[in-house]
PDB file of N, CA and C in Angstrom:
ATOM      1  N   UNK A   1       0.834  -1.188   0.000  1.00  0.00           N
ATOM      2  CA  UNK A   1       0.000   0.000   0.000  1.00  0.00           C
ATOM      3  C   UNK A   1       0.880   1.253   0.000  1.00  0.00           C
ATOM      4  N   UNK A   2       0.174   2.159  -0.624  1.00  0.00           N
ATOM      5  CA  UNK A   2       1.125   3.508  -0.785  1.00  0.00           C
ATOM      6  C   UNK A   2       0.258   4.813   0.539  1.00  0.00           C
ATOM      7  N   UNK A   3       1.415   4.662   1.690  1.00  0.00           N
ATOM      8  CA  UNK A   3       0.934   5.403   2.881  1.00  0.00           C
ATOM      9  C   UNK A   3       1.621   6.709   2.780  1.00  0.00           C
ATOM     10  N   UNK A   4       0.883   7.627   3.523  1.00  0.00           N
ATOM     11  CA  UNK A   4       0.607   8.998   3.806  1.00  0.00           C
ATOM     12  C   UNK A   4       0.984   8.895   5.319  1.00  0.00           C
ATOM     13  N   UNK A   5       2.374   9.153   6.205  1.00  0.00           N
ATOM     14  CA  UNK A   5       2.380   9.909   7.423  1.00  0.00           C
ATOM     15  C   UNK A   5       2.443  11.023   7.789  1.00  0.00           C
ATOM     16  N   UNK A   6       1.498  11.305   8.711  1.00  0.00           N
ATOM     17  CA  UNK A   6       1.772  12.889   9.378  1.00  0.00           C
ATOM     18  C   UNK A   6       2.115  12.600  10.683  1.00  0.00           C
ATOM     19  N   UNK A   7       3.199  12.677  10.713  1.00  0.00           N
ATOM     20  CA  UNK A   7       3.403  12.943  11.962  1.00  0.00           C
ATOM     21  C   UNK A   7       4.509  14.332  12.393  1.00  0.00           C
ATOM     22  N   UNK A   8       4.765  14.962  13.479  1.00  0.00           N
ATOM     23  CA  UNK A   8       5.843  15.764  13.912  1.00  0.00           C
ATOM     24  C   UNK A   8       7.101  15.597  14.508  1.00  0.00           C
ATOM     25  N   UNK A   9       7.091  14.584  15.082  1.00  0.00           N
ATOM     26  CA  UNK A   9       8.201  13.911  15.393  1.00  0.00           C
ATOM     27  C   UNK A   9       8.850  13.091  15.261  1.00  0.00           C
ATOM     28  N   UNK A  10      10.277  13.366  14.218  1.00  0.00           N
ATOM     29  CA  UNK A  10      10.857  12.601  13.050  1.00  0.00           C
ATOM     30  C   UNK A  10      11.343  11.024  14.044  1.00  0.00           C
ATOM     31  N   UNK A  11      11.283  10.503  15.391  1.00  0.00           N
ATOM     32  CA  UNK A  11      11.818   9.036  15.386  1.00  0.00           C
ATOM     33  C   UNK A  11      10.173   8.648  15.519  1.00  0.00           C
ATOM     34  N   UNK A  12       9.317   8.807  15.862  1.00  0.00           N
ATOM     35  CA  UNK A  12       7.909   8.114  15.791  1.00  0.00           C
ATOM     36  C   UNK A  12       7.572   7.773  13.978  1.00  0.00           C
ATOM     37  N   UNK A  13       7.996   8.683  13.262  1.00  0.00           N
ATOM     38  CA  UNK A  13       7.718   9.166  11.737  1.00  0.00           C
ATOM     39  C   UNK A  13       8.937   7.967  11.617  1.00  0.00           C
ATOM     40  N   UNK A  14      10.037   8.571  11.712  1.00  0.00           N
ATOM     41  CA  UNK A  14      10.770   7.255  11.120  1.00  0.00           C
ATOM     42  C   UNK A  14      10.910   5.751  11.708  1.00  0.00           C
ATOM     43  N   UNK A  15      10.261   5.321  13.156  1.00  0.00           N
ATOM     44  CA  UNK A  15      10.054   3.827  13.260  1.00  0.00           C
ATOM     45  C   UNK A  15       8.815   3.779  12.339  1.00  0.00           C
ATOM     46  N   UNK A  16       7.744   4.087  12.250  1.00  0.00           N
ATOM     47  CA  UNK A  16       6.343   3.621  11.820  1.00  0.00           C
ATOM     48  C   UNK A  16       6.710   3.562  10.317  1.00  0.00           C
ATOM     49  N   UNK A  17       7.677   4.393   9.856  1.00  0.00           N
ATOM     50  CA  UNK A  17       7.729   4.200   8.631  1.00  0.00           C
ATOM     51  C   UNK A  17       8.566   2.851   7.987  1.00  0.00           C
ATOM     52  N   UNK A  18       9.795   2.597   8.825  1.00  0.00           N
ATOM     53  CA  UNK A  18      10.624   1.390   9.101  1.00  0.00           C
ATOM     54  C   UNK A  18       9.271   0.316   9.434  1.00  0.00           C
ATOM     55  N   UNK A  19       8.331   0.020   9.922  1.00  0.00           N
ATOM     56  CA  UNK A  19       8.339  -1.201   9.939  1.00  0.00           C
ATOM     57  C   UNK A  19       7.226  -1.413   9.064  1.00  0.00           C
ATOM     58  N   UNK A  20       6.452   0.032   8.886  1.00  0.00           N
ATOM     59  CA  UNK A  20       5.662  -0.057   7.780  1.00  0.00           C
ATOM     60  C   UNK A  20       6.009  -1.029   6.521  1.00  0.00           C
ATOM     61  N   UNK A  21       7.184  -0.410   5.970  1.00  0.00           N
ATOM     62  CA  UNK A  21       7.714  -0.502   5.105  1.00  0.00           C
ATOM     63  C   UNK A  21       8.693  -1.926   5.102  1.00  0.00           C
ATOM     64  N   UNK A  22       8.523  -2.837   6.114  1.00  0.00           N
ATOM     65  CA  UNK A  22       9.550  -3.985   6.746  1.00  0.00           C
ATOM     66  C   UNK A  22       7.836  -4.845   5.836  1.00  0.00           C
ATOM     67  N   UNK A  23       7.167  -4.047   5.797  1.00  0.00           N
ATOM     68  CA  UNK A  23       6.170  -4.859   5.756  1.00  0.00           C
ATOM     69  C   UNK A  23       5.593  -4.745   4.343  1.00  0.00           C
ATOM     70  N   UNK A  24       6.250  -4.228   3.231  1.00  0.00           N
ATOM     71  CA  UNK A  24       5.982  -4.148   1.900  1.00  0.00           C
ATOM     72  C   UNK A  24       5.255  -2.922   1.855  1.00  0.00           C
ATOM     73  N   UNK A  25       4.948  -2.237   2.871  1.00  0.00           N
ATOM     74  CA  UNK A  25       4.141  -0.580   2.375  1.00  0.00           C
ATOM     75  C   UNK A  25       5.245   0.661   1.832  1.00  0.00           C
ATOM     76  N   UNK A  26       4.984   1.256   0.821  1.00  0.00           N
ATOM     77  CA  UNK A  26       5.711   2.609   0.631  1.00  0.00           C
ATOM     78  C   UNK A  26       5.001   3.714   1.423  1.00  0.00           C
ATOM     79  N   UNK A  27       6.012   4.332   1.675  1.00  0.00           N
ATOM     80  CA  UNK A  27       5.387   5.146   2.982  1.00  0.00           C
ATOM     81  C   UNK A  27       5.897   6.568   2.911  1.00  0.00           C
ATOM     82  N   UNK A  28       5.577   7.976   2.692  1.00  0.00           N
ATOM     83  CA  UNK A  28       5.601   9.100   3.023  1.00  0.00           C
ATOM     84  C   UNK A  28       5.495   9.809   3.803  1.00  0.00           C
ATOM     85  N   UNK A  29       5.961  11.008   4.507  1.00  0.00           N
ATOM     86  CA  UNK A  29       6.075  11.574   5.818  1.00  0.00           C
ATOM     87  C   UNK A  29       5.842  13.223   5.251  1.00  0.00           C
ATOM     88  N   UNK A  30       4.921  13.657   5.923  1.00  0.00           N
ATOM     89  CA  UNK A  30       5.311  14.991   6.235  1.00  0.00           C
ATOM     90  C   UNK A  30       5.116  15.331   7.606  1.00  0.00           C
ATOM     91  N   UNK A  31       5.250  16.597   7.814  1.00  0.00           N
ATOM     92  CA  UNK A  31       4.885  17.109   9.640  1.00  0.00           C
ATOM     93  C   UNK A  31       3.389  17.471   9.830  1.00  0.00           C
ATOM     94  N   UNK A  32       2.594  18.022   9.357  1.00  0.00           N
ATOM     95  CA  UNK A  32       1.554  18.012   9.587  1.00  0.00           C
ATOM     96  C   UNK A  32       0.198  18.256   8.406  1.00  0.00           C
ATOM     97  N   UNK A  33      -0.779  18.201   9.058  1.00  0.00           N
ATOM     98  CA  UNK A  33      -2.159  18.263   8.490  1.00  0.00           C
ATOM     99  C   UNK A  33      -2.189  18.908   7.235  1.00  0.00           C
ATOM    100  N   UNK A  34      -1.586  20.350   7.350  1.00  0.00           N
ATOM    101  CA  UNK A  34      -1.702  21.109   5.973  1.00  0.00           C
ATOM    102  C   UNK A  34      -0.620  20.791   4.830  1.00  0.00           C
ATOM    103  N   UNK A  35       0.783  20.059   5.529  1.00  0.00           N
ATOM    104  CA  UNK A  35       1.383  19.539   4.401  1.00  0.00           C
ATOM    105  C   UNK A  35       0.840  18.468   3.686  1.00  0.00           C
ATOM    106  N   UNK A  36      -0.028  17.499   4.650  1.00  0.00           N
ATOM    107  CA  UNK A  36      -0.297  16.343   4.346  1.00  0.00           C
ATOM    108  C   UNK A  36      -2.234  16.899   3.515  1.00  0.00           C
ATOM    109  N   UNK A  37      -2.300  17.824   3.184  1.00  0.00           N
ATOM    110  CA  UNK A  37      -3.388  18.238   2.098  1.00  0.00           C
ATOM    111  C   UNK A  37      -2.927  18.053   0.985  1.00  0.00           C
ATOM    112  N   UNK A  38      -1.745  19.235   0.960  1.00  0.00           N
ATOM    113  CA  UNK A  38      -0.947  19.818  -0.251  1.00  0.00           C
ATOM    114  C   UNK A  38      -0.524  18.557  -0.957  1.00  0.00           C
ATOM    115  N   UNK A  39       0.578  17.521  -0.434  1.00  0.00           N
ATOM    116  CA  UNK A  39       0.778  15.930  -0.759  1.00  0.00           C
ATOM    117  C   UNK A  39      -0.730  15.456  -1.452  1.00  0.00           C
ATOM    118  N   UNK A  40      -1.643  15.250  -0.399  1.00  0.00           N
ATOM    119  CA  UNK A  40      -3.162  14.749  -1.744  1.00  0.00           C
ATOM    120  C   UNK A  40      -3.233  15.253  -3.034  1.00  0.00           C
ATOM    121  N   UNK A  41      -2.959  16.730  -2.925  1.00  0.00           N
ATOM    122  CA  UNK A  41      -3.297  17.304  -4.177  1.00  0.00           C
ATOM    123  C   UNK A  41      -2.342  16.817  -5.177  1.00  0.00           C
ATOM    124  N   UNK A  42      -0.549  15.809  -4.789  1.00  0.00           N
ATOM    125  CA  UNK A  42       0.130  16.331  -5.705  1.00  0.00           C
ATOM    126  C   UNK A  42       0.028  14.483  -6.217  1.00  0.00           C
ATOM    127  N   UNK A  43       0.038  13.574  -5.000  1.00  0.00           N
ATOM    128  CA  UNK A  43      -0.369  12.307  -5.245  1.00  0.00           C
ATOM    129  C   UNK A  43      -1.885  11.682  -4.680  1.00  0.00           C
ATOM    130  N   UNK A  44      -1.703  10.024  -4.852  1.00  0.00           N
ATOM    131  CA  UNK A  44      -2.915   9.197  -4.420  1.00  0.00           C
ATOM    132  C   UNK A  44      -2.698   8.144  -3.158  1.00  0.00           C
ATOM    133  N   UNK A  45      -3.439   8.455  -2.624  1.00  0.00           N
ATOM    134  CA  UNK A  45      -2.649   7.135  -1.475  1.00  0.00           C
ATOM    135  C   UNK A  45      -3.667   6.071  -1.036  1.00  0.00           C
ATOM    136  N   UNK A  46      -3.722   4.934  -0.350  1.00  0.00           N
ATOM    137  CA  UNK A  46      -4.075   3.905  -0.331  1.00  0.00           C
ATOM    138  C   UNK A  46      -4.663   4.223   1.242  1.00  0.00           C
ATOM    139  N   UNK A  47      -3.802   4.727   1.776  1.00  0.00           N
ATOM    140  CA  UNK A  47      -4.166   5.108   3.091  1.00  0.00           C
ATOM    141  C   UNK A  47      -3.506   6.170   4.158  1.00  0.00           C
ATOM    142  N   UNK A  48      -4.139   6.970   5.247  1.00  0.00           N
ATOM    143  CA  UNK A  48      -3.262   8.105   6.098  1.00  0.00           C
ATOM    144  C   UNK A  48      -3.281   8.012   7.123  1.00  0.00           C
ATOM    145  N   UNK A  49      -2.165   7.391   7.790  1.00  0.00           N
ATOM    146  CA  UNK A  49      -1.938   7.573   9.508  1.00  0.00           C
ATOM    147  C   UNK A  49      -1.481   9.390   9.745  1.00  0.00           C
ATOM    148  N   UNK A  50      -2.368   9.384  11.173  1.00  0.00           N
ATOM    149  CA  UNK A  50      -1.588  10.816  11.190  1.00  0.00           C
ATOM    150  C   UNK A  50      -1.586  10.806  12.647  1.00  0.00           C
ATOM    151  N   UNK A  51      -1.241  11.677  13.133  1.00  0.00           N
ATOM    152  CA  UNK A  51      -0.804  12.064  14.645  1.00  0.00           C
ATOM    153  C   UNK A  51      -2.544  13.121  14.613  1.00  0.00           C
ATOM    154  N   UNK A  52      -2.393  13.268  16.150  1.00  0.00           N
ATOM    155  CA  UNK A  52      -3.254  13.890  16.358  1.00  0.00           C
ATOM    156  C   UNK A  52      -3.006  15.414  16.834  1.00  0.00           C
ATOM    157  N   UNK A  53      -2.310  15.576  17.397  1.00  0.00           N
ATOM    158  CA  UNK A  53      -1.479  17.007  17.698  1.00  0.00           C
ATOM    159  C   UNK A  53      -0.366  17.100  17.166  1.00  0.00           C
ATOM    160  N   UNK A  54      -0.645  18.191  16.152  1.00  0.00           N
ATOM    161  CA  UNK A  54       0.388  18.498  15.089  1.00  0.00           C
ATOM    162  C   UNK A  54       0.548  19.998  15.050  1.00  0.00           C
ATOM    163  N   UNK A  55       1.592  20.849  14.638  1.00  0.00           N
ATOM    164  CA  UNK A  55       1.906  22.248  14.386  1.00  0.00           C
ATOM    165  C   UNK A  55       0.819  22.318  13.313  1.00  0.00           C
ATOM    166  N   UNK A  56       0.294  23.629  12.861  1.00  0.00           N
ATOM    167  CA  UNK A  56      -0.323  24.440  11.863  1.00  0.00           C
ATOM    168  C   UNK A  56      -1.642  23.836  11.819  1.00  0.00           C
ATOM    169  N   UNK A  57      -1.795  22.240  11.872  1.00  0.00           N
ATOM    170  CA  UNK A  57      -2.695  21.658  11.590  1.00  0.00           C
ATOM    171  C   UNK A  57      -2.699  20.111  11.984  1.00  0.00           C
ATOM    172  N   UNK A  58      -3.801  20.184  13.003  1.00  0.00           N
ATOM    173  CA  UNK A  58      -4.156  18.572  13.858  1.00  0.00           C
ATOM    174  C   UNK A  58      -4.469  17.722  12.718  1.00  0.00           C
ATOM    175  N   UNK A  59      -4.584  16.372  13.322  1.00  0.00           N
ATOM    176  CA  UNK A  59      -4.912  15.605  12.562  1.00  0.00           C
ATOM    177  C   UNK A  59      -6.772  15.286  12.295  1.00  0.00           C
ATOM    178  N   UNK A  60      -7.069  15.617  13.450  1.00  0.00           N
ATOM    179  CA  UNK A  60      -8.982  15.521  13.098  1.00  0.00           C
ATOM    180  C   UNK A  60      -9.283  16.925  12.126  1.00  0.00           C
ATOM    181  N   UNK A  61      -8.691  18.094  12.088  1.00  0.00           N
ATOM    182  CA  UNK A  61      -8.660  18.796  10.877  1.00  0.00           C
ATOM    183  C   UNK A  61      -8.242  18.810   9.631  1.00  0.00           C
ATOM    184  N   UNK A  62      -7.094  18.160   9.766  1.00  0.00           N
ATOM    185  CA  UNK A  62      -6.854  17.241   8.468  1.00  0.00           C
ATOM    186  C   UNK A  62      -7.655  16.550   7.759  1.00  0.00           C
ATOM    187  N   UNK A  63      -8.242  15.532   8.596  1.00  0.00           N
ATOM    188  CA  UNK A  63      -9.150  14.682   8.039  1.00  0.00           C
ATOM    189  C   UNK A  63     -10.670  15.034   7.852  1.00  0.00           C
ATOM    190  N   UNK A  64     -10.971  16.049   8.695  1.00  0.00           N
ATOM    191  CA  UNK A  64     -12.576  16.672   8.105  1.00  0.00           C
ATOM    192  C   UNK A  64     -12.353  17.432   7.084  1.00  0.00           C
ATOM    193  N   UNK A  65     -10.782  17.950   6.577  1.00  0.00           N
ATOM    194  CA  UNK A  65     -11.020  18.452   5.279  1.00  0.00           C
ATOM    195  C   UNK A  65     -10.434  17.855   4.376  1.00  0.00           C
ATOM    196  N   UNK A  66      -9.717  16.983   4.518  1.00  0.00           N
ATOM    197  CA  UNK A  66      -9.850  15.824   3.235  1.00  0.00           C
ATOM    198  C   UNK A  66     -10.925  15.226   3.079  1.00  0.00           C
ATOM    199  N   UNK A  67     -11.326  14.370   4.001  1.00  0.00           N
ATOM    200  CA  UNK A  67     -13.076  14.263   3.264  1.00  0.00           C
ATOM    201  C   UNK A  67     -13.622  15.309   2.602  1.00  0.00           C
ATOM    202  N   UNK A  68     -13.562  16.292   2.881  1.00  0.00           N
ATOM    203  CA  UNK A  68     -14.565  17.523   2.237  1.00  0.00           C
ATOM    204  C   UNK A  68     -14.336  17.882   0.642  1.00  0.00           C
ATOM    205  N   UNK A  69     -13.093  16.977   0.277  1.00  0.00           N
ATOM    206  CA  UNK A  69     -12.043  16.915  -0.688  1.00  0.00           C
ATOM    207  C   UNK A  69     -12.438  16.612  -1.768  1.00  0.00           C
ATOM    208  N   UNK A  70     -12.867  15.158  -1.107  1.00  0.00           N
ATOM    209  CA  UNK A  70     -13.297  13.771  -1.376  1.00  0.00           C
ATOM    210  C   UNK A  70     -12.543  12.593  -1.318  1.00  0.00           C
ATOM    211  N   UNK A  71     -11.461  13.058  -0.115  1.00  0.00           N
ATOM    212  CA  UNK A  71     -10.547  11.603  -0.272  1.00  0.00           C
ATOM    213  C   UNK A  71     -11.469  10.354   0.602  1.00  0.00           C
ATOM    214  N   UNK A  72     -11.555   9.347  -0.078  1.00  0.00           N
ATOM    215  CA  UNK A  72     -12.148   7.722   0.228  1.00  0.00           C
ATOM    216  C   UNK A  72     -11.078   6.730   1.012  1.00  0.00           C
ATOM    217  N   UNK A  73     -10.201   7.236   0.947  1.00  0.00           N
ATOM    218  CA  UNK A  73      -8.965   6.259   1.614  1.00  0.00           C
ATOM    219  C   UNK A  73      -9.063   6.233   3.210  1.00  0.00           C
ATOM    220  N   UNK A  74      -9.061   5.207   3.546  1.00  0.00           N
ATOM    221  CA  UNK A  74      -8.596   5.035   5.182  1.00  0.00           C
ATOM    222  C   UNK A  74      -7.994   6.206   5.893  1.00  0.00           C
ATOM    223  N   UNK A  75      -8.109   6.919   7.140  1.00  0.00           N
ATOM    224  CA  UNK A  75      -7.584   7.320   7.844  1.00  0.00           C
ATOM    225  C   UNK A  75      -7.179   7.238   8.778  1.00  0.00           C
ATOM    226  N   UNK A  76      -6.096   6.929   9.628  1.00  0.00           N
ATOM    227  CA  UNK A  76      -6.023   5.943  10.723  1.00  0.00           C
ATOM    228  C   UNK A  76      -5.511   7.001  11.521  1.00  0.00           C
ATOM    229  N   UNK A  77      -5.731   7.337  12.781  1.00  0.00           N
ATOM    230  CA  UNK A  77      -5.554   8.420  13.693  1.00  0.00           C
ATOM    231  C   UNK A  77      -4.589   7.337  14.846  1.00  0.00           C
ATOM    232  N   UNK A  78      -2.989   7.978  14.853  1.00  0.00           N
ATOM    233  CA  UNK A  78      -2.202   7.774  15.889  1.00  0.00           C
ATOM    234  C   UNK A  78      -2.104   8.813  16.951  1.00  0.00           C
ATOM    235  N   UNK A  79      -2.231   8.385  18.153  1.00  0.00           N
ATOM    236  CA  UNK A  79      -2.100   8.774  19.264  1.00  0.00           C
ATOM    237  C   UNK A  79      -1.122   8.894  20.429  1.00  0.00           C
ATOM    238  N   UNK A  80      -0.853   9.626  21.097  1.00  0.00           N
ATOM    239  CA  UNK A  80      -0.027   9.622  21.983  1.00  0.00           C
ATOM    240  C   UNK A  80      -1.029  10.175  23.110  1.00  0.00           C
ATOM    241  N   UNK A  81      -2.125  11.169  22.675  1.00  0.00           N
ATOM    242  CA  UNK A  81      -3.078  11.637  23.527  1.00  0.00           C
ATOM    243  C   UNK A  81      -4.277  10.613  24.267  1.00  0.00           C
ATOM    244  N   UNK A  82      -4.584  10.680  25.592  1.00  0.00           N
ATOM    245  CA  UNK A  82      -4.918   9.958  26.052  1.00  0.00           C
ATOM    246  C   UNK A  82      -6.641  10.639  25.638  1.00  0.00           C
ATOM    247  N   UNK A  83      -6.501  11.711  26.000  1.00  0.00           N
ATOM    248  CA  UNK A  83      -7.983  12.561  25.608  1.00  0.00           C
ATOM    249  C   UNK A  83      -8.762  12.317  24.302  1.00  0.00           C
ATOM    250  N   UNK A  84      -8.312  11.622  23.707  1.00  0.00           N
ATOM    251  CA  UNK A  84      -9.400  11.874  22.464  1.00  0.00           C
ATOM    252  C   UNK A  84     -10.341  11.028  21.810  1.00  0.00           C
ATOM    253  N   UNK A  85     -11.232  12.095  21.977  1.00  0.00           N
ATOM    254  CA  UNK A  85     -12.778  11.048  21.541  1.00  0.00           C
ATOM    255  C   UNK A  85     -12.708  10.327  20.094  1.00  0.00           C
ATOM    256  N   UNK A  86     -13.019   9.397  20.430  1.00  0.00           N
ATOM    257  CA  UNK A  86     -12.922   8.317  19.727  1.00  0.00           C
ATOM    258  C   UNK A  86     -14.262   8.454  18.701  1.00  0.00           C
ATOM    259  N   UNK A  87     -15.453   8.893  18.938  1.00  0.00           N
ATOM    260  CA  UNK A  87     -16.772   9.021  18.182  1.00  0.00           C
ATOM    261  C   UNK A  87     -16.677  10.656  17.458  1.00  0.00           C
ATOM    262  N   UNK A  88     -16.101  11.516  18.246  1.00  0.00           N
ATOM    263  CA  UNK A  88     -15.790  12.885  17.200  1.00  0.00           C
ATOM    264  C   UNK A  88     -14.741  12.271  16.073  1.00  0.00           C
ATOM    265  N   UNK A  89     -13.936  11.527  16.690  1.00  0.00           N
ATOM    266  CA  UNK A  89     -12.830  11.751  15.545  1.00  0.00           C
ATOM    267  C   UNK A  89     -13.650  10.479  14.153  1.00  0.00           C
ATOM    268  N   UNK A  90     -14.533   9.597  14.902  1.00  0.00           N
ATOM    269  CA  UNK A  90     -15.347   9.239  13.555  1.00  0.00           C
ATOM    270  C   UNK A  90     -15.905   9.885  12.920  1.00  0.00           C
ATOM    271  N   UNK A  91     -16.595  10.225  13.346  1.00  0.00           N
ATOM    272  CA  UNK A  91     -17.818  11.540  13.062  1.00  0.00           C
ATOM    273  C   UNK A  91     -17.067  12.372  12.616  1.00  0.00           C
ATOM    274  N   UNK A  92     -15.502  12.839  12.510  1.00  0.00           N
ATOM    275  CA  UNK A  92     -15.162  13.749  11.275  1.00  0.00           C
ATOM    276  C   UNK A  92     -14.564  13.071  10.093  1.00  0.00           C
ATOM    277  N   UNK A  93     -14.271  11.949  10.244  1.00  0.00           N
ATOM    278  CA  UNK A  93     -14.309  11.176   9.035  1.00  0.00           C
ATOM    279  C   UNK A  93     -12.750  10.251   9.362  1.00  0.00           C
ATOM    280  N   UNK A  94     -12.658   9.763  10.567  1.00  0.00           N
ATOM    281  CA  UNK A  94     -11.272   8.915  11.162  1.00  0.00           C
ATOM    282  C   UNK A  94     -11.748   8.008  10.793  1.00  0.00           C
ATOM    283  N   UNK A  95     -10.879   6.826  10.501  1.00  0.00           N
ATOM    284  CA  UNK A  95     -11.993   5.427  10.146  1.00  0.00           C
ATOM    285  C   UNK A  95     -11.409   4.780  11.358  1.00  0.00           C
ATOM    286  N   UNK A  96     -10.312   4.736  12.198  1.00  0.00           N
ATOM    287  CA  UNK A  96      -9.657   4.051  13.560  1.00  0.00           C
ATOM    288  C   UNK A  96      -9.161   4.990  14.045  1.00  0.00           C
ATOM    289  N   UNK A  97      -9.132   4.895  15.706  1.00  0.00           N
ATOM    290  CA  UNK A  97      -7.541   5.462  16.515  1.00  0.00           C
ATOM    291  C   UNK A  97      -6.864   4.361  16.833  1.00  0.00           C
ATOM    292  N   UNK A  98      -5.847   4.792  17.003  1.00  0.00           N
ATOM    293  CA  UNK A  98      -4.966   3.796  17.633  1.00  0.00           C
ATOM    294  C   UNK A  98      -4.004   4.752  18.567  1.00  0.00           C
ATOM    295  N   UNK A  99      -3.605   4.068  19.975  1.00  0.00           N
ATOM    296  CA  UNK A  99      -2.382   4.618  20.641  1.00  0.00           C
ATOM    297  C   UNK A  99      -1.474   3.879  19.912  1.00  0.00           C
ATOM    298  N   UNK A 100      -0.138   5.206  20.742  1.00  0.00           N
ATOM    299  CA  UNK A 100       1.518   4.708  20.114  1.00  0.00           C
ATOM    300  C   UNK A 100       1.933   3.871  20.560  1.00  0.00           C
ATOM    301  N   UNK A 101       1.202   3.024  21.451  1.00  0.00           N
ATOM    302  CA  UNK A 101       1.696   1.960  22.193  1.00  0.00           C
ATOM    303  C   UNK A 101       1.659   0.905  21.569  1.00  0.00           C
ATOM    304  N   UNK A 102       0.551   1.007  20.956  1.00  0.00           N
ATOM    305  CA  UNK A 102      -0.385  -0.104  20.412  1.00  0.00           C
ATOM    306  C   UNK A 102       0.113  -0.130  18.695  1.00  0.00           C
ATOM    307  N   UNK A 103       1.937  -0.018  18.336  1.00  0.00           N
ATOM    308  CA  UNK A 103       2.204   0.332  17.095  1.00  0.00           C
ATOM    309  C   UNK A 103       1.863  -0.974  16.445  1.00  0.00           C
ATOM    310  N   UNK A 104       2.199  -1.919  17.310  1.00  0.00           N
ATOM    311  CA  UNK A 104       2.005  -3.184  16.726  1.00  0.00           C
ATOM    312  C   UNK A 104       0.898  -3.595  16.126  1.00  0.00           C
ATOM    313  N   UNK A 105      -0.473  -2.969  16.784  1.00  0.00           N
ATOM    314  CA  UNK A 105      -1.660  -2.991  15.915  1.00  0.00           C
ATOM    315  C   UNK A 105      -2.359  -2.497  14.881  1.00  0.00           C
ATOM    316  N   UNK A 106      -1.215  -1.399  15.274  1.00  0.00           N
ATOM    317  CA  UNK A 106      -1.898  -0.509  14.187  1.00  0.00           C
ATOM    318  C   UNK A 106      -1.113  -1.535  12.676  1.00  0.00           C
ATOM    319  N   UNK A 107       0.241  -1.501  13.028  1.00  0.00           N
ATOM    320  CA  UNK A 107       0.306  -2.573  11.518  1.00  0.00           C
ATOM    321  C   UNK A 107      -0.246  -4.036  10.948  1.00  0.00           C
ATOM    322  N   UNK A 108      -0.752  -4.645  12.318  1.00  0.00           N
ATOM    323  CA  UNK A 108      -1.659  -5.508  11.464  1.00  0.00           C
ATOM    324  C   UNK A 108      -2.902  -5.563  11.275  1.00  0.00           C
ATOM    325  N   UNK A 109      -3.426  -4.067  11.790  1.00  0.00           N
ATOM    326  CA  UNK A 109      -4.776  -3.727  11.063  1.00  0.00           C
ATOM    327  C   UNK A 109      -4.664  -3.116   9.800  1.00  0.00           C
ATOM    328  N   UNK A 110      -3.568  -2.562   9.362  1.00  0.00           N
ATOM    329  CA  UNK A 110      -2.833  -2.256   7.748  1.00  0.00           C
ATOM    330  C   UNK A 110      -2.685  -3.567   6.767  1.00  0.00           C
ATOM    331  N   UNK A 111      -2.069  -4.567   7.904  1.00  0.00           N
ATOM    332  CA  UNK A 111      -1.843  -5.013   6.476  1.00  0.00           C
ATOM    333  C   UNK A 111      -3.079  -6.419   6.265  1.00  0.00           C
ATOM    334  N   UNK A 112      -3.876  -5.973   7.102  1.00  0.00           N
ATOM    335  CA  UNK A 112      -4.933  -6.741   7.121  1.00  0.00           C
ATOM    336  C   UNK A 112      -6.051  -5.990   6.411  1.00  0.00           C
ATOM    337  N   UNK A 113      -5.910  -4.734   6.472  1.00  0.00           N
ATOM    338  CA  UNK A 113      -6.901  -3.763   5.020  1.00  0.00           C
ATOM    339  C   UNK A 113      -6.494  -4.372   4.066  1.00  0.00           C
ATOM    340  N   UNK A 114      -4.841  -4.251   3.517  1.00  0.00           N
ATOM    341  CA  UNK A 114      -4.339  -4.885   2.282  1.00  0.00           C
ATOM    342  C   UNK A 114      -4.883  -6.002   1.871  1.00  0.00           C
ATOM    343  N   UNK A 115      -5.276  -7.493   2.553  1.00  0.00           N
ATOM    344  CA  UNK A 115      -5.682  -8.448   2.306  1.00  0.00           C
ATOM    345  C   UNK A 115      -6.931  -8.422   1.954  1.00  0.00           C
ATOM    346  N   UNK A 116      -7.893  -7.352   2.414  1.00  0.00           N
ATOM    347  CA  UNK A 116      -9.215  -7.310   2.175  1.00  0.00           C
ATOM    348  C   UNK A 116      -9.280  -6.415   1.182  1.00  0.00           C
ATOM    349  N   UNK A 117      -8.439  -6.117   0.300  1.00  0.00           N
ATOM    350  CA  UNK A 117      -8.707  -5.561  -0.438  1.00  0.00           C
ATOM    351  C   UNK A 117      -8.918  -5.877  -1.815  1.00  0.00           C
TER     352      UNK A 117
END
């Protein structure tokens, strides 16, 4: 799968992308929400992990305005924040959260999209 990271902090950005990618995904990084618009506009992606507190632009703003876009791709909301609602961030168009703890799940709920696909 061809992934979209937002995250801000380049060793979280660069493990997730390492094992992403340990795992046959191509994987992209920017720092936040509004870079990770500009990137939609310039490619297509399969799917977008993003952080949730980001400079210029969070990640639940990110993603209520890529939907608004019309992007259809998965959005997978990584966490470090313990606070965040789990039914807003659906309800703006998150399709999962996941904590950073929980990196391990978050990749085999990836590459378990891949299979269902």
């Amino acid at each position: 799968m061809k992934i979209l990271i937002l995250e801000d902090n380049y060793e979280i950005a660069e493990l997730t992308m390492r094992l992403l990618g340990d795992h046959g995904h191509t994987c992209f990084h920017v720092l936040n929400g509004a870079a990770g618009l500009e990137e939609l506009e310039r490619s297509d992606f399969d799917l977008i992990v993003s952080d949730v507190c980001m400079p210029v632009m969070d990640g639940l703003s990110f993603a209520v305005t890529a939907r608004k876009t019309g992007l259809k791709a998965p959005i997978l909301l990584f966490t470090g924040e313990p606070y965040v609602d789990q039914q807003k961030a659906i309800d703006g168009g998150i399709t999962a959260v996941f904590e950073k703890c929980d990196l391990g799940l978050m990749v085999k709920t990836i590459n378990d999209m891949q299979v269902s696909q």
